[in-house]
PDB file of N, CA and C in Angstrom:
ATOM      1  N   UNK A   1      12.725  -1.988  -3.344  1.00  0.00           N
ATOM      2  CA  UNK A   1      11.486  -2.216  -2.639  1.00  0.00           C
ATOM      3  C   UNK A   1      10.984  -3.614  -2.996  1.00  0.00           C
ATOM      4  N   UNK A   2      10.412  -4.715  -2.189  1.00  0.00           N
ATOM      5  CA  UNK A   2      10.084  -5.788  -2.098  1.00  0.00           C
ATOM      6  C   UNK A   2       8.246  -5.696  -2.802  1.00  0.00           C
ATOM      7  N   UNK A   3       8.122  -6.630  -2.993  1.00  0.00           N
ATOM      8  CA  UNK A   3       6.514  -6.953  -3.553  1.00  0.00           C
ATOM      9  C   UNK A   3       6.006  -7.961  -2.094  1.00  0.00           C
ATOM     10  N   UNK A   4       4.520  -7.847  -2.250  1.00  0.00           N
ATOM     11  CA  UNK A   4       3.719  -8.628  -1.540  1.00  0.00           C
ATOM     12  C   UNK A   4       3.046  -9.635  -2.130  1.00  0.00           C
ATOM     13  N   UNK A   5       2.458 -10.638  -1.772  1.00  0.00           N
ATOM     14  CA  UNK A   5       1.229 -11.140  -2.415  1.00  0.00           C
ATOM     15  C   UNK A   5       0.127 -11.431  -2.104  1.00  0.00           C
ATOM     16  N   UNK A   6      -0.996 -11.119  -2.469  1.00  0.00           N
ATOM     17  CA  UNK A   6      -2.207 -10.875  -1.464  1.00  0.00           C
ATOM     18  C   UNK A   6      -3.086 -11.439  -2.146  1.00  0.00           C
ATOM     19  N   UNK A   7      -4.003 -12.698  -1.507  1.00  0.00           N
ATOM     20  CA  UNK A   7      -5.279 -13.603  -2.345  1.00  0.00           C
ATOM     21  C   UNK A   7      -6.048 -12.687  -1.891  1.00  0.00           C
ATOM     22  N   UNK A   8      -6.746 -12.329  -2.722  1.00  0.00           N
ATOM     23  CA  UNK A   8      -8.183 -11.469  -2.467  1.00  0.00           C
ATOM     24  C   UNK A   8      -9.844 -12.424  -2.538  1.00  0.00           C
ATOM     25  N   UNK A   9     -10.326 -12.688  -1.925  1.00  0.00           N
ATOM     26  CA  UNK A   9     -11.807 -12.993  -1.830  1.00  0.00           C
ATOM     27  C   UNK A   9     -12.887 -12.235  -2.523  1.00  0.00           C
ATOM     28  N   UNK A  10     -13.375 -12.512  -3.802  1.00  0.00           N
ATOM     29  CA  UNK A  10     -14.204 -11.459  -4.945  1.00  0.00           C
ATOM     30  C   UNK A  10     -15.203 -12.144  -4.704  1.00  0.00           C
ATOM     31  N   UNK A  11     -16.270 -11.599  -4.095  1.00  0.00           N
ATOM     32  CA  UNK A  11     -17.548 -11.981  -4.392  1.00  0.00           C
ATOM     33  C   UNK A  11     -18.677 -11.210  -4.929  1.00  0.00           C
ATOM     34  N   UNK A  12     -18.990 -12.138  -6.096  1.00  0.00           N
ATOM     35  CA  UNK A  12     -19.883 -11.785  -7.204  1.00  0.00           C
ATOM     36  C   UNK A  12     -21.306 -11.340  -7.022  1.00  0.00           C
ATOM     37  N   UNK A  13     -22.178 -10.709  -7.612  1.00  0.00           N
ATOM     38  CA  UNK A  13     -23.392 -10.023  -6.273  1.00  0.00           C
ATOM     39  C   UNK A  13     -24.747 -11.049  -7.410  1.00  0.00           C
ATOM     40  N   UNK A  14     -24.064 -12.059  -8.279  1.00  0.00           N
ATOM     41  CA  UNK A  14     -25.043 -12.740  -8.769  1.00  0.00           C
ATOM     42  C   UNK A  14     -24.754 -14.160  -9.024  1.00  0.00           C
ATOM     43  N   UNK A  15     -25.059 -15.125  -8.890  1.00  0.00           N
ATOM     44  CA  UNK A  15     -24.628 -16.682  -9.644  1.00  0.00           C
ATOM     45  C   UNK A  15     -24.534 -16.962 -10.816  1.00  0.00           C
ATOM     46  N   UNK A  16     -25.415 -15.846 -11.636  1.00  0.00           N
ATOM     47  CA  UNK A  16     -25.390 -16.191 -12.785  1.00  0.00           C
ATOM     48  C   UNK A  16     -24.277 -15.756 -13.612  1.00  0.00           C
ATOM     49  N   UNK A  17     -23.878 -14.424 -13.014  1.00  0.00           N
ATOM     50  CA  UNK A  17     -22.333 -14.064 -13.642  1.00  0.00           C
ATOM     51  C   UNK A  17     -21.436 -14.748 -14.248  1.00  0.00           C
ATOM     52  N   UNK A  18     -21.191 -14.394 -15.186  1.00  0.00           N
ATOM     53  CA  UNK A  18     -20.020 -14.835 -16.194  1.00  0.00           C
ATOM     54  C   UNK A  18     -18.938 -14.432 -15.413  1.00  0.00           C
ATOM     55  N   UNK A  19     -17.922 -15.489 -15.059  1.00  0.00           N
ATOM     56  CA  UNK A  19     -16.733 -15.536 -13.962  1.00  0.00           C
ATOM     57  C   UNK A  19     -15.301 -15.298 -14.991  1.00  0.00           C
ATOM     58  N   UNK A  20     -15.813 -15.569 -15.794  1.00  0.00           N
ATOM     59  CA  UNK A  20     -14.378 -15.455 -17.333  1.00  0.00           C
ATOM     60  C   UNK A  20     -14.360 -13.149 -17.360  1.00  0.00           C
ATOM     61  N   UNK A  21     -15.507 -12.983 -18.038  1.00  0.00           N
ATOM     62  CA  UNK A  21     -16.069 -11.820 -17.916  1.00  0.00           C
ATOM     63  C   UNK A  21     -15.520 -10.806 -16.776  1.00  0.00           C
ATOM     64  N   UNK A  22     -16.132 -11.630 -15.256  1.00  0.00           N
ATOM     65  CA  UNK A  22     -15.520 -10.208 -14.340  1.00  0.00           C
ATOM     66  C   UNK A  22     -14.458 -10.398 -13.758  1.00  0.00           C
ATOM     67  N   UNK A  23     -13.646 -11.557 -14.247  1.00  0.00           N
ATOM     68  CA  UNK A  23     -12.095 -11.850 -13.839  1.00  0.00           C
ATOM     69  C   UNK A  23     -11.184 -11.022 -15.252  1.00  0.00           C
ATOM     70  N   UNK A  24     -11.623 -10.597 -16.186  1.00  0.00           N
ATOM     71  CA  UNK A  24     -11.403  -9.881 -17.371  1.00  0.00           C
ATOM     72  C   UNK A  24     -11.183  -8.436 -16.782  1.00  0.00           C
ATOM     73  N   UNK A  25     -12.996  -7.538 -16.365  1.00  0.00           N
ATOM     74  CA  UNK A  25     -12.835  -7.059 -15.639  1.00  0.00           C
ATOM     75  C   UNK A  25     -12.064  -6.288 -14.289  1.00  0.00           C
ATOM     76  N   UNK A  26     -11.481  -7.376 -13.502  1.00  0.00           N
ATOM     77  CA  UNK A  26     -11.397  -7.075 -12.192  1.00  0.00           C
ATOM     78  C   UNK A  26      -9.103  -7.120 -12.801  1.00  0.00           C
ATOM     79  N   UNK A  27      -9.048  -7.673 -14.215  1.00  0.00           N
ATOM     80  CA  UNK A  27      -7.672  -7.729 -14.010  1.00  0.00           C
ATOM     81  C   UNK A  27      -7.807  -6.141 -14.653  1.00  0.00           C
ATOM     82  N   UNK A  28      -8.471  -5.594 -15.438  1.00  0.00           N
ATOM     83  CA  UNK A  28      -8.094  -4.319 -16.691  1.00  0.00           C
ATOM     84  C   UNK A  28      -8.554  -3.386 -15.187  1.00  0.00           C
ATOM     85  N   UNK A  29      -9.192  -3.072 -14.260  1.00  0.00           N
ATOM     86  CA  UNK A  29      -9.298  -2.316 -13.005  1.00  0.00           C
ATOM     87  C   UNK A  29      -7.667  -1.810 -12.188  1.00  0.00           C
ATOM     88  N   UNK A  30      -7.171  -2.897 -12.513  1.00  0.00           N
ATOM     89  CA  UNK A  30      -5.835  -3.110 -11.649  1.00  0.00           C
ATOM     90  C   UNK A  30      -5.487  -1.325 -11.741  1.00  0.00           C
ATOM     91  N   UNK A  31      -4.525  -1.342 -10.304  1.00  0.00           N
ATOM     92  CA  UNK A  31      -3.763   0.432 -10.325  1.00  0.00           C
ATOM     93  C   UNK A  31      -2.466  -0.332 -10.825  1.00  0.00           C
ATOM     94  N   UNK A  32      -2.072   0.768 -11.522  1.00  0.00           N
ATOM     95  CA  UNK A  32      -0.447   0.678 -11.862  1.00  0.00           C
ATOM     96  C   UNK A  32       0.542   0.018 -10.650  1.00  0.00           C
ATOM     97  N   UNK A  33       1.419  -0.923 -11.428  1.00  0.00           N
ATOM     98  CA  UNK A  33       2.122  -1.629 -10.521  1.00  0.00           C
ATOM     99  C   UNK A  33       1.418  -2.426  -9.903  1.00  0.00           C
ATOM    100  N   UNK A  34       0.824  -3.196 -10.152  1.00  0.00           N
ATOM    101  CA  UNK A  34      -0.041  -4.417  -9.686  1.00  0.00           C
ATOM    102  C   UNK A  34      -0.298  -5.369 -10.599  1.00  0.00           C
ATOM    103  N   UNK A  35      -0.744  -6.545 -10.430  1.00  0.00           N
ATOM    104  CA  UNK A  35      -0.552  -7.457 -11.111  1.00  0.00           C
ATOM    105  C   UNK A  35      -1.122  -8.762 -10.598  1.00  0.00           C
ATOM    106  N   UNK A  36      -2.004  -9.586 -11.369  1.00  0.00           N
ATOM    107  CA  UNK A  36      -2.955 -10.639 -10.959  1.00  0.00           C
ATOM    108  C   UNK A  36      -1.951 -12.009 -11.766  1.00  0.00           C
ATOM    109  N   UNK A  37      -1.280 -12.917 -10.565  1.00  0.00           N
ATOM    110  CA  UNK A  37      -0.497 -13.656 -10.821  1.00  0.00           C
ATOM    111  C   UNK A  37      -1.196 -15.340 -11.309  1.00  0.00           C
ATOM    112  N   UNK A  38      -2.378 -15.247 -10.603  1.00  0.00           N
ATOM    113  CA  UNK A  38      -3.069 -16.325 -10.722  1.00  0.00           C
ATOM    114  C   UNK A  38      -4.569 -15.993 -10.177  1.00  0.00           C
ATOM    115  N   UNK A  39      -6.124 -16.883 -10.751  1.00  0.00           N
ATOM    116  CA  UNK A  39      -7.248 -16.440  -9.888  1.00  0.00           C
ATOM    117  C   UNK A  39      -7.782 -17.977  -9.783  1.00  0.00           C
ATOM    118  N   UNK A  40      -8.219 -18.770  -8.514  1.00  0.00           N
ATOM    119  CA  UNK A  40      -8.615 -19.583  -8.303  1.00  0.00           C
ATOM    120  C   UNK A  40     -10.063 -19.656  -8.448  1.00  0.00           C
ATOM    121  N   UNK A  41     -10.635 -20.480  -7.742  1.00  0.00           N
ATOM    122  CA  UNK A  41     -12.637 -20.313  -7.655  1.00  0.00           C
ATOM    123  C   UNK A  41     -12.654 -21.046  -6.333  1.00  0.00           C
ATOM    124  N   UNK A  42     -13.673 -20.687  -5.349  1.00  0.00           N
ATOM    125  CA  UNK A  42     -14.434 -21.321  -4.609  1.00  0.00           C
ATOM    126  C   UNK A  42     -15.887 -21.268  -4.638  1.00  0.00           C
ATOM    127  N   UNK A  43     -16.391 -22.465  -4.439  1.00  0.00           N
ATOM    128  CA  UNK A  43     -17.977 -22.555  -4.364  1.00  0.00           C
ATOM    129  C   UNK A  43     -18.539 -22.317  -2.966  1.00  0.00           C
ATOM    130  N   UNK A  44     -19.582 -21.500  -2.913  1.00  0.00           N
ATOM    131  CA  UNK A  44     -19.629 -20.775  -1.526  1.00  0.00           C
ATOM    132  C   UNK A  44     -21.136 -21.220  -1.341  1.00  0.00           C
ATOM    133  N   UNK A  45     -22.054 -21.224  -2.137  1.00  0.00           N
ATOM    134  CA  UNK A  45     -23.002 -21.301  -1.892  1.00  0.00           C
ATOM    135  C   UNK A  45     -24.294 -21.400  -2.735  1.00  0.00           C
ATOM    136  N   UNK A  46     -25.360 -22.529  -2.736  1.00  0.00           N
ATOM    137  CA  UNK A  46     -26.356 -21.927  -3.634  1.00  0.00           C
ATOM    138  C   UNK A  46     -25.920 -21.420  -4.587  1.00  0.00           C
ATOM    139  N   UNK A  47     -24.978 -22.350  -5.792  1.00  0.00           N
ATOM    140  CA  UNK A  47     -24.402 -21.998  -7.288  1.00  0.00           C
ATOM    141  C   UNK A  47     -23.643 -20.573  -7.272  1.00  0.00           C
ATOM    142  N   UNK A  48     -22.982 -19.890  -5.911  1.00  0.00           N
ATOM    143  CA  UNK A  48     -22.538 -19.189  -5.841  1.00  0.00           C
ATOM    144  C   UNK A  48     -21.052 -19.154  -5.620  1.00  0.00           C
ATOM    145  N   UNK A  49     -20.166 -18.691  -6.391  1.00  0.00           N
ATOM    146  CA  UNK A  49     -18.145 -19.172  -6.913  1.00  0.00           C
ATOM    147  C   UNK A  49     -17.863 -17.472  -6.406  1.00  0.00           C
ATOM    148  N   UNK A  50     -16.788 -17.788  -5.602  1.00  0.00           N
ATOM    149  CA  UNK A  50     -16.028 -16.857  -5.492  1.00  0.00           C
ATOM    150  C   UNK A  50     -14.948 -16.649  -6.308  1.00  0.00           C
ATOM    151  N   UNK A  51     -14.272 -15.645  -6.623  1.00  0.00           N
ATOM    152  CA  UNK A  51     -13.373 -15.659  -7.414  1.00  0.00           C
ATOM    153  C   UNK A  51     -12.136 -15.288  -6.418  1.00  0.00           C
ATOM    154  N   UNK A  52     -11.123 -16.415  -6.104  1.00  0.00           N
ATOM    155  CA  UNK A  52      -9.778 -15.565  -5.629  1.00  0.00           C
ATOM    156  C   UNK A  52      -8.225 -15.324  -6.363  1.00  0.00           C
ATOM    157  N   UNK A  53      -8.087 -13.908  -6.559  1.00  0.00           N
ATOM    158  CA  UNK A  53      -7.532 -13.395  -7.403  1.00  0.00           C
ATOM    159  C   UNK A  53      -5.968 -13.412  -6.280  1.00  0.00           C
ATOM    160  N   UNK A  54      -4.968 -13.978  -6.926  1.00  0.00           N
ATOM    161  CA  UNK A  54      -3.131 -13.850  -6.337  1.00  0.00           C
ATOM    162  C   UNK A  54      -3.170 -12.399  -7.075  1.00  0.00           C
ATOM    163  N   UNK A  55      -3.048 -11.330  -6.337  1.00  0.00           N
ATOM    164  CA  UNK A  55      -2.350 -10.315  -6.660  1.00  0.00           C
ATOM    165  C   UNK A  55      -0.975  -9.858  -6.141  1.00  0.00           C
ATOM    166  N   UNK A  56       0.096  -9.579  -7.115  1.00  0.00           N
ATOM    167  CA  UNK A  56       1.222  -9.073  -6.604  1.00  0.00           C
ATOM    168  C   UNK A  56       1.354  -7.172  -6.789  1.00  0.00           C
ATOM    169  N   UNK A  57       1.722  -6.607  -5.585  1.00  0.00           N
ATOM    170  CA  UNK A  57       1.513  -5.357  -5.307  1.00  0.00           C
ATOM    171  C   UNK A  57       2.934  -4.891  -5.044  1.00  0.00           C
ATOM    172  N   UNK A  58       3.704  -3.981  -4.948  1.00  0.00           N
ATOM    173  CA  UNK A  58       4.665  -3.317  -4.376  1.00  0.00           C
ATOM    174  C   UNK A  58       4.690  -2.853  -3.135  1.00  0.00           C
ATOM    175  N   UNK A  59       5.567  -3.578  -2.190  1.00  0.00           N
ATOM    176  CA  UNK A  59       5.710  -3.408  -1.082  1.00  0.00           C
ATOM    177  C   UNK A  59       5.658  -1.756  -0.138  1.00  0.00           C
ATOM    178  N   UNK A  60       4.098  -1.404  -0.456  1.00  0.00           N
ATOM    179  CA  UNK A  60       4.254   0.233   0.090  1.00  0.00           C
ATOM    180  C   UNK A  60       3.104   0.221   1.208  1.00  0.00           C
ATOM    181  N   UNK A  61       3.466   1.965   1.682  1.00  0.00           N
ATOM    182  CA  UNK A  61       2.170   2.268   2.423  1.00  0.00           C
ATOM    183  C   UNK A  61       0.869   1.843   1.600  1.00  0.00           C
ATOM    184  N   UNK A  62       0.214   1.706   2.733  1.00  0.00           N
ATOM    185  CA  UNK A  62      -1.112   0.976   1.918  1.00  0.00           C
ATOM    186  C   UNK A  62      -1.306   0.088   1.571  1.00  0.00           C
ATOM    187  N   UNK A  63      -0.422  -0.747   1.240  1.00  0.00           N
ATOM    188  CA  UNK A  63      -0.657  -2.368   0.674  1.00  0.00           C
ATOM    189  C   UNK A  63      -1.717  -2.962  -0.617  1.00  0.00           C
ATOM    190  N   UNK A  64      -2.590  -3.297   0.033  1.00  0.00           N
ATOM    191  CA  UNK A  64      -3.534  -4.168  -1.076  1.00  0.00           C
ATOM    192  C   UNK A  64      -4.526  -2.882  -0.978  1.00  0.00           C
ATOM    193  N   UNK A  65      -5.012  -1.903  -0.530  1.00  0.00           N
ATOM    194  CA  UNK A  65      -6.070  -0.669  -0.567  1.00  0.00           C
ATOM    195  C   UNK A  65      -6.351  -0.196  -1.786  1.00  0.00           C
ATOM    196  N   UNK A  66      -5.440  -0.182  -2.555  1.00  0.00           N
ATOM    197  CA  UNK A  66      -6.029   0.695  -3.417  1.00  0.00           C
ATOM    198  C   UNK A  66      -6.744  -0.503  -4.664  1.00  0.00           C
ATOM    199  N   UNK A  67      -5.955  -1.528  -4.780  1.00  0.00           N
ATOM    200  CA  UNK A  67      -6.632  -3.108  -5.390  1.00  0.00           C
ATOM    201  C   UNK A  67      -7.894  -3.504  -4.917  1.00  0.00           C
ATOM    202  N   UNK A  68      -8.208  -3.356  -3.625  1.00  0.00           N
ATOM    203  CA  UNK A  68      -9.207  -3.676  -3.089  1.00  0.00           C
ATOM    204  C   UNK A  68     -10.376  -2.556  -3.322  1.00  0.00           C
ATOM    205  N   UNK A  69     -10.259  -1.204  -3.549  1.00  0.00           N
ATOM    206  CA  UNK A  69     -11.004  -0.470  -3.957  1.00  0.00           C
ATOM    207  C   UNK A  69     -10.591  -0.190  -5.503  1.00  0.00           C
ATOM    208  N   UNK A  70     -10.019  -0.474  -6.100  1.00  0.00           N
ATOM    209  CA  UNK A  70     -10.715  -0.837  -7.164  1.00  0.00           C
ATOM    210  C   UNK A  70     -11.450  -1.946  -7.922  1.00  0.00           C
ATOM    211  N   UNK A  71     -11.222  -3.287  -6.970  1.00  0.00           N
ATOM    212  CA  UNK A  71     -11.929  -3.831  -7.537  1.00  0.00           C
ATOM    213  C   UNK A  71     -13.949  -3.875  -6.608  1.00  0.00           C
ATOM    214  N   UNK A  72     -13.391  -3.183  -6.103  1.00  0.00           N
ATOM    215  CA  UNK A  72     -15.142  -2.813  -5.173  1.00  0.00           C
ATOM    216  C   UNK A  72     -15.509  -1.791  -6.191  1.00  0.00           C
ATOM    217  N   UNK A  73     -15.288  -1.194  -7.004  1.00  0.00           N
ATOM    218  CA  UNK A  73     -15.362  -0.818  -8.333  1.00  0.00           C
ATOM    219  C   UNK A  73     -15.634  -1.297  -9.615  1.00  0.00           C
ATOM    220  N   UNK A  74     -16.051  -2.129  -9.661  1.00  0.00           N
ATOM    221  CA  UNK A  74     -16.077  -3.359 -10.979  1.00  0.00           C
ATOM    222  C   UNK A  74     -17.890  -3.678 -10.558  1.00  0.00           C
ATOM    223  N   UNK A  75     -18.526  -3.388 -11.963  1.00  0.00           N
ATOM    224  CA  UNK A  75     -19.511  -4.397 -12.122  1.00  0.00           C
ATOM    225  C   UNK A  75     -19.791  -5.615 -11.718  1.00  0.00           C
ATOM    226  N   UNK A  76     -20.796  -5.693 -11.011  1.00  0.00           N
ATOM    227  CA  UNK A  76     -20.936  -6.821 -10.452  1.00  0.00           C
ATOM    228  C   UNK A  76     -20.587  -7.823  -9.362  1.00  0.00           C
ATOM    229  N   UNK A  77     -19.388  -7.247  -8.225  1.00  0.00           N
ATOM    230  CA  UNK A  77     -18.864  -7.686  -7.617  1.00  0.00           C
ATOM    231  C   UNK A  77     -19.375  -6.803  -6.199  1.00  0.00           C
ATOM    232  N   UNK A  78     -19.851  -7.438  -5.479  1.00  0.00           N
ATOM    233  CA  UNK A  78     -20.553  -7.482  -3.948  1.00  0.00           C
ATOM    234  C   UNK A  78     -19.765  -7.083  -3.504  1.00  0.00           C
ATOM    235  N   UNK A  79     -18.810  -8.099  -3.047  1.00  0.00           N
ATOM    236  CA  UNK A  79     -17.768  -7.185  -1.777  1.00  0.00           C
ATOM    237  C   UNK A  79     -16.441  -8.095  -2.317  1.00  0.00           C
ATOM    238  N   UNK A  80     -15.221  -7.512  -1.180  1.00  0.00           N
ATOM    239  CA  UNK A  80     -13.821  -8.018  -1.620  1.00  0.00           C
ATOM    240  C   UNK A  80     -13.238  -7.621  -0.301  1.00  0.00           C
ATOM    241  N   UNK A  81     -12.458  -9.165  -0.161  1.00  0.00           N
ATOM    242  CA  UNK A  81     -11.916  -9.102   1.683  1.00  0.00           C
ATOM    243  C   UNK A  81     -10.437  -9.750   0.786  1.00  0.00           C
ATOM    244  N   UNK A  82      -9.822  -9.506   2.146  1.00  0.00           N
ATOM    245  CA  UNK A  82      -8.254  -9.925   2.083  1.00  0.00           C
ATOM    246  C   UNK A  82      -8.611 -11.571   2.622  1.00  0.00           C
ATOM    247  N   UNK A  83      -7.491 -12.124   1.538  1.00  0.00           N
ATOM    248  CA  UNK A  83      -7.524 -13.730   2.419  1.00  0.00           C
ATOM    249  C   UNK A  83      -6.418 -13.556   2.740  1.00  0.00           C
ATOM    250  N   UNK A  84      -5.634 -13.595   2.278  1.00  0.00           N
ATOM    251  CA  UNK A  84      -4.198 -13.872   2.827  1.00  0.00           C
ATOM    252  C   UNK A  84      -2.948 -12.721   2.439  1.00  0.00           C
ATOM    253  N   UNK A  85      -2.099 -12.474   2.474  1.00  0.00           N
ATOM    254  CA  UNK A  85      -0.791 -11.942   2.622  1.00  0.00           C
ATOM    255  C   UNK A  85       0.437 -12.530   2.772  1.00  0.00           C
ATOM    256  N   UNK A  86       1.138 -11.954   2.134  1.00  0.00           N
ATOM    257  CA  UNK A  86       2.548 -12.502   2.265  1.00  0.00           C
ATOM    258  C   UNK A  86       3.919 -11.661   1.417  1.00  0.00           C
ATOM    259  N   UNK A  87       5.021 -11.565   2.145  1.00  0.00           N
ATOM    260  CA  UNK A  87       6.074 -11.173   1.059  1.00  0.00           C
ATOM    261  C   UNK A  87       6.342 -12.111  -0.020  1.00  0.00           C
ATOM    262  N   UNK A  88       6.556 -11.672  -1.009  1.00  0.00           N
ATOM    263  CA  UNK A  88       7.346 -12.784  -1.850  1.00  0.00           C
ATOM    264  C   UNK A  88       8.811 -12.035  -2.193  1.00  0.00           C
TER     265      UNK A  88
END
């Protein structure tokens, strides 16, 4: 079975958030067989950083779903969209 890789869009539901903290967070959330390869930052707004997390997943039903609800599960984090996709 092949892996995917999927940038996820984490946005934080405060500015003041410690980004070290819920990138700590959002990796110990992970479901089994998943894996945060790299997490970038974007500045979005009004001292507000997104966090985008490279996750690598196993190529199954469902895809990035169950990553994405768990990290809509994590303290402090507003919402979480797919940026991108890809096999690797």
């Amino acid at each position: 079975m092949g892996k995917v890789a999927a940038r996820l869009k984490v946005m934080p539901n405060d500015p003041e958030i410690d980004l070290e903290d819920l990138e700590s967070r959002l990796e110990d959330s992970l479901p089994e067989g998943a894996k945060i390869s790299r997490t970038d930052r974007e500045d979005v707004a009004f001292g507000l950083i997104a966090l985008l997390p490279t996750v690598i997943v196993p190529d199954e039903a469902g895809g990035t779903e169950a990553v994405e609800e768990a990290f809509e599960n994590v303290e402090g984090v507003e919402s979480v969209g797919v940026d991108e996709v890809g096999r690797i």
